[in-house]
PDB file of N, CA and C in Angstrom:
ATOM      1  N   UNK A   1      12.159 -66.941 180.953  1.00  0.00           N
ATOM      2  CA  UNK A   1      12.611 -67.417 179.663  1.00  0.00           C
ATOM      3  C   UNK A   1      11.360 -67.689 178.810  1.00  0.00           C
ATOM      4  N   UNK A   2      11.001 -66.801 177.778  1.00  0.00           N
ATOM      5  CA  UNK A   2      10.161 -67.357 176.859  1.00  0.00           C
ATOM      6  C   UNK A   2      10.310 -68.291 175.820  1.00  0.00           C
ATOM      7  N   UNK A   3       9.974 -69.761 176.025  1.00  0.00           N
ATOM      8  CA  UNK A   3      10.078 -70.717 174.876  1.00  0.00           C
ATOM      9  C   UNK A   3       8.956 -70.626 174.603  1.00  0.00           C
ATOM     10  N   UNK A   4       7.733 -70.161 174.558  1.00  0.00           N
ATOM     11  CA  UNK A   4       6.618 -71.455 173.893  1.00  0.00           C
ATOM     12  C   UNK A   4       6.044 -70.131 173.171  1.00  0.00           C
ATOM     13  N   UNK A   5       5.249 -70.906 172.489  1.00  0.00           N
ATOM     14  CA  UNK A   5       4.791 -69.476 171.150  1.00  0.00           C
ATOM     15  C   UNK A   5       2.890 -69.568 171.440  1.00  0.00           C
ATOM     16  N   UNK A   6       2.345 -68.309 170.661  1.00  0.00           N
ATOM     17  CA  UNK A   6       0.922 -68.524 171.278  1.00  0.00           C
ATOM     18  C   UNK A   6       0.502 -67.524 170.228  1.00  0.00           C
ATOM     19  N   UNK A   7      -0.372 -68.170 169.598  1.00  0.00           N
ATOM     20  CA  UNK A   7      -1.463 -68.066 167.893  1.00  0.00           C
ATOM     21  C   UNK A   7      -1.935 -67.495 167.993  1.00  0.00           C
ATOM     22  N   UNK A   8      -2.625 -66.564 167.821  1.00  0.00           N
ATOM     23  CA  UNK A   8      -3.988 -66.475 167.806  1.00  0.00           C
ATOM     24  C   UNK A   8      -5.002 -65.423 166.403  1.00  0.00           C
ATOM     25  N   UNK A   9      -5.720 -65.820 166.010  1.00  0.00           N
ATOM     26  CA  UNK A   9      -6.274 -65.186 165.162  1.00  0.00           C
ATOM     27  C   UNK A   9      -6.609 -63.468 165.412  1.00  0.00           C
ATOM     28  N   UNK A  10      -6.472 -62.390 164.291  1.00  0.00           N
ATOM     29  CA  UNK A  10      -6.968 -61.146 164.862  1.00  0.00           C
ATOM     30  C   UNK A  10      -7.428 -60.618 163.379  1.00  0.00           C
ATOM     31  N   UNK A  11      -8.296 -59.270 163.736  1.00  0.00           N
ATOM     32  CA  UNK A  11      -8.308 -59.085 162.024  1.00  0.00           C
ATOM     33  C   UNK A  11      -7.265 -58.007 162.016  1.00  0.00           C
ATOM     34  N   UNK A  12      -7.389 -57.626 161.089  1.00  0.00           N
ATOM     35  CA  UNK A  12      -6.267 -56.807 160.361  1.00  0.00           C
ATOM     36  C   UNK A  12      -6.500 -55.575 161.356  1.00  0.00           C
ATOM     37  N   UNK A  13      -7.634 -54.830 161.049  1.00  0.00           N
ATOM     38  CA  UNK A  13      -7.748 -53.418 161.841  1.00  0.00           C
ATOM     39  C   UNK A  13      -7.476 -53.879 163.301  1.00  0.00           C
ATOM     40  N   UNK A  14      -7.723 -55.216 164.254  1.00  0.00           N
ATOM     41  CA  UNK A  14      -7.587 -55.369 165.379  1.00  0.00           C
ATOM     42  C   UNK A  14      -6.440 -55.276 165.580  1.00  0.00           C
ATOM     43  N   UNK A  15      -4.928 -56.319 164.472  1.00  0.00           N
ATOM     44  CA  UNK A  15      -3.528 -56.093 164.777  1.00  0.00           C
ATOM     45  C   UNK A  15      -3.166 -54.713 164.634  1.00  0.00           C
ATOM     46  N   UNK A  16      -3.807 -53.839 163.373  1.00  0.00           N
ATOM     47  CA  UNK A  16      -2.988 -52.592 163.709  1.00  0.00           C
ATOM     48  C   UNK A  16      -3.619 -51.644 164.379  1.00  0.00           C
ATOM     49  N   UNK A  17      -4.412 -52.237 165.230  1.00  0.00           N
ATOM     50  CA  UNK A  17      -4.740 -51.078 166.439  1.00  0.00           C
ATOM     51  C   UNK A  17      -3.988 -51.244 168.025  1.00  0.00           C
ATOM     52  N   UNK A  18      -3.789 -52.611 167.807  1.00  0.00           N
ATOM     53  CA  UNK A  18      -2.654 -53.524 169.175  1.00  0.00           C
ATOM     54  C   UNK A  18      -1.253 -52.953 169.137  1.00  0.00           C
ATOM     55  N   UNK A  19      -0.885 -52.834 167.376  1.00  0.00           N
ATOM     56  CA  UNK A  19       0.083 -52.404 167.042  1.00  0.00           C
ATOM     57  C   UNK A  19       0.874 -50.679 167.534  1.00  0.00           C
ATOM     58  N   UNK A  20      -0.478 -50.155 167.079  1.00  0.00           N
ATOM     59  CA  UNK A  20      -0.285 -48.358 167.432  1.00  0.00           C
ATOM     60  C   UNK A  20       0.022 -48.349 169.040  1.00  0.00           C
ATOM     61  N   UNK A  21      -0.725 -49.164 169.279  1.00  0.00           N
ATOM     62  CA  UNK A  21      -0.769 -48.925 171.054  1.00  0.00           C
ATOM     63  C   UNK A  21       0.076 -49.338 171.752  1.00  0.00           C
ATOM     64  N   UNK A  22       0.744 -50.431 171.255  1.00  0.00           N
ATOM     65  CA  UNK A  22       1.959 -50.999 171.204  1.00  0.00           C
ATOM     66  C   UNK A  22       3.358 -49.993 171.446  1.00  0.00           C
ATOM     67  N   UNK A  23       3.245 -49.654 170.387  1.00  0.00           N
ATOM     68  CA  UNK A  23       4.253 -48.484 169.249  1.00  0.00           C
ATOM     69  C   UNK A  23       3.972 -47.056 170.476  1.00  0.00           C
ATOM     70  N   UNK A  24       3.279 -46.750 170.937  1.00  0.00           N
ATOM     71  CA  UNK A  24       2.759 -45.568 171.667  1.00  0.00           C
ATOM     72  C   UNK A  24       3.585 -45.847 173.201  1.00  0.00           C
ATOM     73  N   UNK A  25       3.793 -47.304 173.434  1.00  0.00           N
ATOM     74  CA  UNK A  25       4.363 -47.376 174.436  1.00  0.00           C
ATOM     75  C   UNK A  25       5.592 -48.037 174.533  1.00  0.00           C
ATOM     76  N   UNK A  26       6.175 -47.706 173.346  1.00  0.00           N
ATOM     77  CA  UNK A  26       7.387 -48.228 172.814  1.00  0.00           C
ATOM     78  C   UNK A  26       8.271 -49.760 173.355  1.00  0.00           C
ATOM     79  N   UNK A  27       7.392 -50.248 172.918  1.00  0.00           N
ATOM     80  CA  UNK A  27       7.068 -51.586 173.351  1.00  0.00           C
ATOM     81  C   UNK A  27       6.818 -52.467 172.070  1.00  0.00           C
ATOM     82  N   UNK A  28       7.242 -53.819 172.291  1.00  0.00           N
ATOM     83  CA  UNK A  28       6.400 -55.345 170.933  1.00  0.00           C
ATOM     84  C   UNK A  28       4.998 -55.538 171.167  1.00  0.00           C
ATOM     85  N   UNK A  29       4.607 -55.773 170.147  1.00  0.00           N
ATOM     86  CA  UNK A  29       3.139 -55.969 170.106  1.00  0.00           C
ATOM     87  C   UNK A  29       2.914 -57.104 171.797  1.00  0.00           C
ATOM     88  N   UNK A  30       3.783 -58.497 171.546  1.00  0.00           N
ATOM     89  CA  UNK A  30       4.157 -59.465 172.460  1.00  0.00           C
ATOM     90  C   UNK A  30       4.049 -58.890 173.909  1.00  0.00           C
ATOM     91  N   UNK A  31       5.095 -58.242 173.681  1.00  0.00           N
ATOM     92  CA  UNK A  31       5.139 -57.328 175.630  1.00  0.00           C
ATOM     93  C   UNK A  31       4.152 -56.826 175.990  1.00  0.00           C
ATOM     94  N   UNK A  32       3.596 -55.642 175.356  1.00  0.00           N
ATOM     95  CA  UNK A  32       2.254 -55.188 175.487  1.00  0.00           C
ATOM     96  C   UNK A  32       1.061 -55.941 175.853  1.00  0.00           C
ATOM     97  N   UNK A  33       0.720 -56.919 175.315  1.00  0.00           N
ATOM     98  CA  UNK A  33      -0.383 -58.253 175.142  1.00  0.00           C
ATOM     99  C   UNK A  33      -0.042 -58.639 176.734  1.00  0.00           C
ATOM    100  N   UNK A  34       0.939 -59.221 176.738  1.00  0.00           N
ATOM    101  CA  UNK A  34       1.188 -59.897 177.880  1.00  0.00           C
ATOM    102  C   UNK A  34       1.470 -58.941 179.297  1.00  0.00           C
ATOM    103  N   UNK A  35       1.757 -57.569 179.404  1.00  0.00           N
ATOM    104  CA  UNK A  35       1.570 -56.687 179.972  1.00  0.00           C
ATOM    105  C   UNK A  35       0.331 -56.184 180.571  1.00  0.00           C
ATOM    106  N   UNK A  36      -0.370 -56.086 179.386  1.00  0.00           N
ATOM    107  CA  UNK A  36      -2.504 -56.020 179.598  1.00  0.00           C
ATOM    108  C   UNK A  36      -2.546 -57.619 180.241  1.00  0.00           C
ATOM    109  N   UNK A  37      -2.397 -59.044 180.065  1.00  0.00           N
ATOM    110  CA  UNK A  37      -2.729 -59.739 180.700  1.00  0.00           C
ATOM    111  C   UNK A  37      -2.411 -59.982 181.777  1.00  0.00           C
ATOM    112  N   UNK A  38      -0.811 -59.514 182.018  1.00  0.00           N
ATOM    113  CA  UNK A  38      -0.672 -59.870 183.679  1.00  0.00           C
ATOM    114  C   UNK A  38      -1.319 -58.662 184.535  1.00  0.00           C
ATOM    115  N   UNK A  39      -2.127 -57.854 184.427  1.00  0.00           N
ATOM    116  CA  UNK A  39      -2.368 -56.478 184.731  1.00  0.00           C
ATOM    117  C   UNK A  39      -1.342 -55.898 185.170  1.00  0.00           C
ATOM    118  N   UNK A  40       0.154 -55.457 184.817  1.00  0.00           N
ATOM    119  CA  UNK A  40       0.604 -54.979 185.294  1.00  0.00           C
ATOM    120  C   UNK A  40       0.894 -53.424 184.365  1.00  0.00           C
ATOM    121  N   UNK A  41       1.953 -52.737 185.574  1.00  0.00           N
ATOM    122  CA  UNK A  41       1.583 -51.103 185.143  1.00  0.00           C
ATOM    123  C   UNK A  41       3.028 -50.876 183.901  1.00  0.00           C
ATOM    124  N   UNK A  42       2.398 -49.976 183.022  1.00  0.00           N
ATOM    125  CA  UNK A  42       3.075 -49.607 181.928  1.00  0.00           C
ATOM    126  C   UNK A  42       3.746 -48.537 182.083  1.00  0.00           C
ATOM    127  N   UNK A  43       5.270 -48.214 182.086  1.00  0.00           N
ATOM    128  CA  UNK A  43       5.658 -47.030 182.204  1.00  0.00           C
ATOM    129  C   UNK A  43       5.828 -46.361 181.297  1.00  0.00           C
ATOM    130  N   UNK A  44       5.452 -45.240 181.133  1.00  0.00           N
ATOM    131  CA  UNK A  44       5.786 -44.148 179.390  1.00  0.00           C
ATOM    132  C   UNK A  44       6.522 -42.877 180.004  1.00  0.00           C
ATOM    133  N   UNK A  45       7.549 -42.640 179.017  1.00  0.00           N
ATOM    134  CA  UNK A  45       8.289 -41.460 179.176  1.00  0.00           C
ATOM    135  C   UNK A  45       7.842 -40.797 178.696  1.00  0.00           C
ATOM    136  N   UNK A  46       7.224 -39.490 178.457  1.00  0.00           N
ATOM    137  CA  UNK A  46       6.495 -38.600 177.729  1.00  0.00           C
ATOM    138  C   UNK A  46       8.197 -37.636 176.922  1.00  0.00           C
ATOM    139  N   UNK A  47       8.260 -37.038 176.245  1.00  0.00           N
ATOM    140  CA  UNK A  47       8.974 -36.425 175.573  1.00  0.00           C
ATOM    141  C   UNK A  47       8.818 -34.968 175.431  1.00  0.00           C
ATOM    142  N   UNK A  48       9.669 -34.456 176.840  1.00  0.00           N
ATOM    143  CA  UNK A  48       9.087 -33.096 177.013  1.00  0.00           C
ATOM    144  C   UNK A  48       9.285 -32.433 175.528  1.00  0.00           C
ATOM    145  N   UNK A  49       8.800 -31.090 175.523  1.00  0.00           N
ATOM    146  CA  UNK A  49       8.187 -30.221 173.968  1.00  0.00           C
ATOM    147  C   UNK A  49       9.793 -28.753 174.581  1.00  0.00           C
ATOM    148  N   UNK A  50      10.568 -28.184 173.121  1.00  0.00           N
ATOM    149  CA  UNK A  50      11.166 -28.050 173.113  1.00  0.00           C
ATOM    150  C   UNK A  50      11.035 -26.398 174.178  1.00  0.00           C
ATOM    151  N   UNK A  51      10.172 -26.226 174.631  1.00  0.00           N
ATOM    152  CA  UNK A  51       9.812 -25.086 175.190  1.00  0.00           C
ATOM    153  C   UNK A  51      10.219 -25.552 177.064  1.00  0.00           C
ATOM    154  N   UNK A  52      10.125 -26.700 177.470  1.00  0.00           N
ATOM    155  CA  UNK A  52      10.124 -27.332 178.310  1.00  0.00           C
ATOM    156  C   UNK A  52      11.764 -27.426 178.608  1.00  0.00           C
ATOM    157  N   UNK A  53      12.648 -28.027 177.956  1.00  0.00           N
ATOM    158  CA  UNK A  53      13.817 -28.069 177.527  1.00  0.00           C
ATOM    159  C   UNK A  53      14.946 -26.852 177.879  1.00  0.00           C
ATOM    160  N   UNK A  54      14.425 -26.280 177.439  1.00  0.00           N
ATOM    161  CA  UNK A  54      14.969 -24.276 177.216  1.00  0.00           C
ATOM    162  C   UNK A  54      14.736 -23.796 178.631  1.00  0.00           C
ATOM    163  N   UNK A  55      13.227 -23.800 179.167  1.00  0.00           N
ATOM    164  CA  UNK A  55      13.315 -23.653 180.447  1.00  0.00           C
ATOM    165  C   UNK A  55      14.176 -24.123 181.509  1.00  0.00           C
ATOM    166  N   UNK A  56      14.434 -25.839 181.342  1.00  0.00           N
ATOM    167  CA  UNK A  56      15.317 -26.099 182.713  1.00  0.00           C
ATOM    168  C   UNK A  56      16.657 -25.835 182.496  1.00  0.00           C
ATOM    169  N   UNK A  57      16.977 -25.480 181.154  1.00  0.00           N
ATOM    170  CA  UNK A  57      18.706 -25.072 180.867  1.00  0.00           C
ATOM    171  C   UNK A  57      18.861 -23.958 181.610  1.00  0.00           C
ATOM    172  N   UNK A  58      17.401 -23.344 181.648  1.00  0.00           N
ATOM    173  CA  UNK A  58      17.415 -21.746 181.864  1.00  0.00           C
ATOM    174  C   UNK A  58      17.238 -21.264 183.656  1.00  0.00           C
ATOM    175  N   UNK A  59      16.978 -22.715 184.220  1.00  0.00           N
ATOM    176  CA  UNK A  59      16.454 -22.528 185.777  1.00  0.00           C
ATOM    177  C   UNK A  59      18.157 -23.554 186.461  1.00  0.00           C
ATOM    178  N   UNK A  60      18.743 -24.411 185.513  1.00  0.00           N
ATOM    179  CA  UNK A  60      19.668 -24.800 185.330  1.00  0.00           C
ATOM    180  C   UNK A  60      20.753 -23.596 185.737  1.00  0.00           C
ATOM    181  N   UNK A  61      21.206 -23.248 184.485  1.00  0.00           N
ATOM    182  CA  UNK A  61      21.859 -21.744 184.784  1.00  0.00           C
ATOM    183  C   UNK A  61      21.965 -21.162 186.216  1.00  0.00           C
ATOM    184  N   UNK A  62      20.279 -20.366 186.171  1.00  0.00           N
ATOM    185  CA  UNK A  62      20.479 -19.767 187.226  1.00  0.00           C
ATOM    186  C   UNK A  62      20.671 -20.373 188.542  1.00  0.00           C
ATOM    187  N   UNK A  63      20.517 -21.708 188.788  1.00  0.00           N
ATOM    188  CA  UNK A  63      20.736 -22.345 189.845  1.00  0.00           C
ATOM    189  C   UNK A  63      22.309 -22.154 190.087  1.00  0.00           C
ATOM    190  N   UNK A  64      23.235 -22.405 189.465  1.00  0.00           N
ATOM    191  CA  UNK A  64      24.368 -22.351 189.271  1.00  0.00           C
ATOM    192  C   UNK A  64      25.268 -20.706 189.168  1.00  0.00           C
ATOM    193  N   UNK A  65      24.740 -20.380 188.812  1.00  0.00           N
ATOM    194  CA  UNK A  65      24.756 -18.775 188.965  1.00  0.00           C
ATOM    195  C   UNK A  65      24.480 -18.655 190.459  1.00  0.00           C
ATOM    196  N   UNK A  66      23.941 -18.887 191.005  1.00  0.00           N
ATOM    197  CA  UNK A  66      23.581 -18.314 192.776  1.00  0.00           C
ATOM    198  C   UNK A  66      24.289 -19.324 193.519  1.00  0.00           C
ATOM    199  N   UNK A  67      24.832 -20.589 193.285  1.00  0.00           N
ATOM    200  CA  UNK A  67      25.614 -21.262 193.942  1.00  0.00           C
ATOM    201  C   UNK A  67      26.991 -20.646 193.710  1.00  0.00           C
ATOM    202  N   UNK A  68      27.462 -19.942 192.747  1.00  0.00           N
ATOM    203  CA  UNK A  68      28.888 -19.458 192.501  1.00  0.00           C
ATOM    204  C   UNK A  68      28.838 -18.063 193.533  1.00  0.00           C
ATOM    205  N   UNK A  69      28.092 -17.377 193.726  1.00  0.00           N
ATOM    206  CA  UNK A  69      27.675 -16.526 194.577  1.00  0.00           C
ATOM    207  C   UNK A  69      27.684 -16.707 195.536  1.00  0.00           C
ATOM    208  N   UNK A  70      27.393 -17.959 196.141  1.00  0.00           N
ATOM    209  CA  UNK A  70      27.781 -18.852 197.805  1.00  0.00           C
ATOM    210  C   UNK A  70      28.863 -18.810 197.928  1.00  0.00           C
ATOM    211  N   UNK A  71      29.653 -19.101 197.066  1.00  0.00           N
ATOM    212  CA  UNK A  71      30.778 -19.737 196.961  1.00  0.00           C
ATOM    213  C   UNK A  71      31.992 -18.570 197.282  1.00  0.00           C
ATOM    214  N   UNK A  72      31.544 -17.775 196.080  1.00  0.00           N
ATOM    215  CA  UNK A  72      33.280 -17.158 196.012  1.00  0.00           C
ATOM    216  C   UNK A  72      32.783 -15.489 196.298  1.00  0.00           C
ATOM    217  N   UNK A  73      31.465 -15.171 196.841  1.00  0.00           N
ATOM    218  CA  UNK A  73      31.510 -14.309 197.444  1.00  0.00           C
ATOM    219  C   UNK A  73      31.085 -14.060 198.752  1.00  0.00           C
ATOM    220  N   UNK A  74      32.062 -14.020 199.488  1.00  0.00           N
ATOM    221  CA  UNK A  74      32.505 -14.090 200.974  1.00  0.00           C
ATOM    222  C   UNK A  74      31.241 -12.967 202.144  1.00  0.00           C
ATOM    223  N   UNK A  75      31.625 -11.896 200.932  1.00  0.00           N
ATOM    224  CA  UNK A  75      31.128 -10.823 201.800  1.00  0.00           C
ATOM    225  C   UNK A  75      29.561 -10.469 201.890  1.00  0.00           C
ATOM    226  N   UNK A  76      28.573 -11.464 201.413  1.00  0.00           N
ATOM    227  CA  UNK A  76      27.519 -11.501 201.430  1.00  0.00           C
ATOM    228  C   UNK A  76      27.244 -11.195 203.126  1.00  0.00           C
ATOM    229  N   UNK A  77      25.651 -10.856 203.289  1.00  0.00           N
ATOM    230  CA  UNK A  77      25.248 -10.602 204.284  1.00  0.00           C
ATOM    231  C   UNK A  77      24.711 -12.327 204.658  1.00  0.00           C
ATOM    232  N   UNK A  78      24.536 -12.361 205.893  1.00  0.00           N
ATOM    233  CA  UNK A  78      23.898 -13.791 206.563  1.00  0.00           C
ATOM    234  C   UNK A  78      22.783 -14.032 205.859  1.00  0.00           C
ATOM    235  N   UNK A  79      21.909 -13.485 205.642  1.00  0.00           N
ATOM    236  CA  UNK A  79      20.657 -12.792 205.358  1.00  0.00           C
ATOM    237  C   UNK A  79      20.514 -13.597 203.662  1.00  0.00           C
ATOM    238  N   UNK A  80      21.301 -12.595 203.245  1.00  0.00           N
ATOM    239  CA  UNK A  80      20.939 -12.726 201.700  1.00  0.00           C
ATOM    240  C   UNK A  80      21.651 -14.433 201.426  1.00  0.00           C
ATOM    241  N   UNK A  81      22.781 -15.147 202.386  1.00  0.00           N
ATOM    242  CA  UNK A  81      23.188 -16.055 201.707  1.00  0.00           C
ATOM    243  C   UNK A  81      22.215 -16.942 201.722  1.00  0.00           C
ATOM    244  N   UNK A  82      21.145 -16.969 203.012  1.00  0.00           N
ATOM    245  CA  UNK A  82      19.770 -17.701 203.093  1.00  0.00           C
ATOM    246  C   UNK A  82      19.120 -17.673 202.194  1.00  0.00           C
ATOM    247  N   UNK A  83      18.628 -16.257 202.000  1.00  0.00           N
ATOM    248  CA  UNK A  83      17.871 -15.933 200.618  1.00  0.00           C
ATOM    249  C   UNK A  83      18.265 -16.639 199.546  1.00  0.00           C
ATOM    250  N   UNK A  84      19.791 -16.840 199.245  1.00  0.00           N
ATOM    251  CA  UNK A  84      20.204 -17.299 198.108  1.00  0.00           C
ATOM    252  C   UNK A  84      19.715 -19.051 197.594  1.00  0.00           C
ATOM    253  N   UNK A  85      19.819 -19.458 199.025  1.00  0.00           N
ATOM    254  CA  UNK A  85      19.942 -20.847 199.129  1.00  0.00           C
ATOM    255  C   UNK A  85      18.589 -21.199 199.313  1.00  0.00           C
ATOM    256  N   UNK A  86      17.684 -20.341 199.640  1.00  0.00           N
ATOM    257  CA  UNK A  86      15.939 -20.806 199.391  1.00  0.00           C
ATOM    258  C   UNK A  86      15.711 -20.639 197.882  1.00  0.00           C
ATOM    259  N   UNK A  87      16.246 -19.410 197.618  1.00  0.00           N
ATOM    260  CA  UNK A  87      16.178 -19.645 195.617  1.00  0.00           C
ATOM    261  C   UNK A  87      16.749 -20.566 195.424  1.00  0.00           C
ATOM    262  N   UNK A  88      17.687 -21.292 195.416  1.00  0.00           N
ATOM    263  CA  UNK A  88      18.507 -22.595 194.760  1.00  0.00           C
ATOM    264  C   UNK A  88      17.541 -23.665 195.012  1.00  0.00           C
ATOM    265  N   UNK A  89      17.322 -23.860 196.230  1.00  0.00           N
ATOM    266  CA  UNK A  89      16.279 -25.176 196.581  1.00  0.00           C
ATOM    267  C   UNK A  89      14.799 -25.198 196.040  1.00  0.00           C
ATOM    268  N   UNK A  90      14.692 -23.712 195.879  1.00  0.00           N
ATOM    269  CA  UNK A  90      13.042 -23.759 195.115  1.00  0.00           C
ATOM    270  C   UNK A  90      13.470 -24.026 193.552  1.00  0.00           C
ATOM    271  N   UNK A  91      14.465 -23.617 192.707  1.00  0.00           N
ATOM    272  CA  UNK A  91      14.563 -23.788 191.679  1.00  0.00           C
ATOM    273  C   UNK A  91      14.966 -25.901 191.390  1.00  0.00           C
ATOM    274  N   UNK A  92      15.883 -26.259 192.329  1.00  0.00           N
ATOM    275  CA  UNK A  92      15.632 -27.537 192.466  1.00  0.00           C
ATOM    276  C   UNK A  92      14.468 -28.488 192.422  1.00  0.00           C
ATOM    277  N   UNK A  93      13.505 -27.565 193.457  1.00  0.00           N
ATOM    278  CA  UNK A  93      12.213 -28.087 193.245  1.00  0.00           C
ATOM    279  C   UNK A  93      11.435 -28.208 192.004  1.00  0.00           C
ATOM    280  N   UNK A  94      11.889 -27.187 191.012  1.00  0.00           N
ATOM    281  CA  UNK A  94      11.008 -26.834 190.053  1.00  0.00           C
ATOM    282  C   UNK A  94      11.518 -27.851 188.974  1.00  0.00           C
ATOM    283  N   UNK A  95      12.871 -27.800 189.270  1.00  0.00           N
ATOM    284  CA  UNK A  95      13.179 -28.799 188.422  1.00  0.00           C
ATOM    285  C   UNK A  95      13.114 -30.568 188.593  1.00  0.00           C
ATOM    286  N   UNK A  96      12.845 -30.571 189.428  1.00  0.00           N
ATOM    287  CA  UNK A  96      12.551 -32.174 189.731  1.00  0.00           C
ATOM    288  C   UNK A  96      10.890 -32.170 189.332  1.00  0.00           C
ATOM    289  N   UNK A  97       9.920 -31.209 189.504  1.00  0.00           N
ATOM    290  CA  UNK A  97       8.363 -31.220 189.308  1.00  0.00           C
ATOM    291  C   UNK A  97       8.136 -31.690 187.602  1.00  0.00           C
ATOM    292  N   UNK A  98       9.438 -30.907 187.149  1.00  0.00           N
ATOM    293  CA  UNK A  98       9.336 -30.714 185.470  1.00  0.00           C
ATOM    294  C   UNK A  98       9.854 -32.324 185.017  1.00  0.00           C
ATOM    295  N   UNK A  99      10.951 -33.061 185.702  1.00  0.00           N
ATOM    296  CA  UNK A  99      11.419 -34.362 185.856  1.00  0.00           C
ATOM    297  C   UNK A  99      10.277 -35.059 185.976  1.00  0.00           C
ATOM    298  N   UNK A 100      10.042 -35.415 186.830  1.00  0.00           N
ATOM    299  CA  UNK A 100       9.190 -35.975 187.313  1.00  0.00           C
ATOM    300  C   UNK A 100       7.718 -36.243 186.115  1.00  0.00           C
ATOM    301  N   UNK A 101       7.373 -34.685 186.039  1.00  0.00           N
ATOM    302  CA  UNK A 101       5.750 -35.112 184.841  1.00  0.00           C
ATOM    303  C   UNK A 101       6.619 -36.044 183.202  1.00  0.00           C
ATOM    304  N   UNK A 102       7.972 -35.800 183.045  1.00  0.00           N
ATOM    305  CA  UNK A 102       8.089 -36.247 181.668  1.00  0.00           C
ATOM    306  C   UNK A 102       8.848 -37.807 182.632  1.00  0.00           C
ATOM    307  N   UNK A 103       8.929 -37.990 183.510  1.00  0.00           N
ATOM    308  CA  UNK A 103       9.469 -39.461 183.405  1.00  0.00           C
ATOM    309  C   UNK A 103       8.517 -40.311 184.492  1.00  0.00           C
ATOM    310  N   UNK A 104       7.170 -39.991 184.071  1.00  0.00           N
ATOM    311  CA  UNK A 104       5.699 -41.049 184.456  1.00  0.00           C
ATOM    312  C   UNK A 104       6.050 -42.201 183.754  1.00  0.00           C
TER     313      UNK A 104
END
């Protein structure tokens, strides 16, 4: 529970540089401050770039595309349904790698 309040003098360029950095980690000036003082760790979501996006719709898809292929076609060889299911799990992989760098 935060009750108590805490002053302190800064200059102008110092608040709006606390501020940006603040703002960068989408965070109150307050949280931030007190974040750097308890040393603890800051989490940032990075905002994957729309090229990033397009790709996992696109590894998405085909993941789903080769699971319908498990599924409702019977007459696959032993062989290839393996094959199928090492592509699905590597594309899983790829997509958790791509997860993963935008939600540091």
């Amino acid at each position: 529970m935060k009750t108590q309040r805490i002053f302190i003098r800064v200059s102008v360029e110092t608040k709006n540089k606390i501020a940006e950095q603040a703002k960068e980690y989408k965070t109150t000036i307050s949280d931030y401050i007190l974040t750097l003082v308890e040393n603890k760790k800051m989490k940032v979501q990075a905002t994957p770039d729309p090229e990033t996006i397009e790709i996992k719709k696109e590894l998405h898809a085909i993941g789903k595309n080769l699971w319908t292929l498990i599924k409702y076609n019977k007459t696959l060889e032993l062989s290839d349904t393996i094959n199928i299911r090492r592509q699905s799990a590597q594309l899983q992989d790829i997509i958790k790698v791509i997860n993963k760098h935008y939600d540091r």
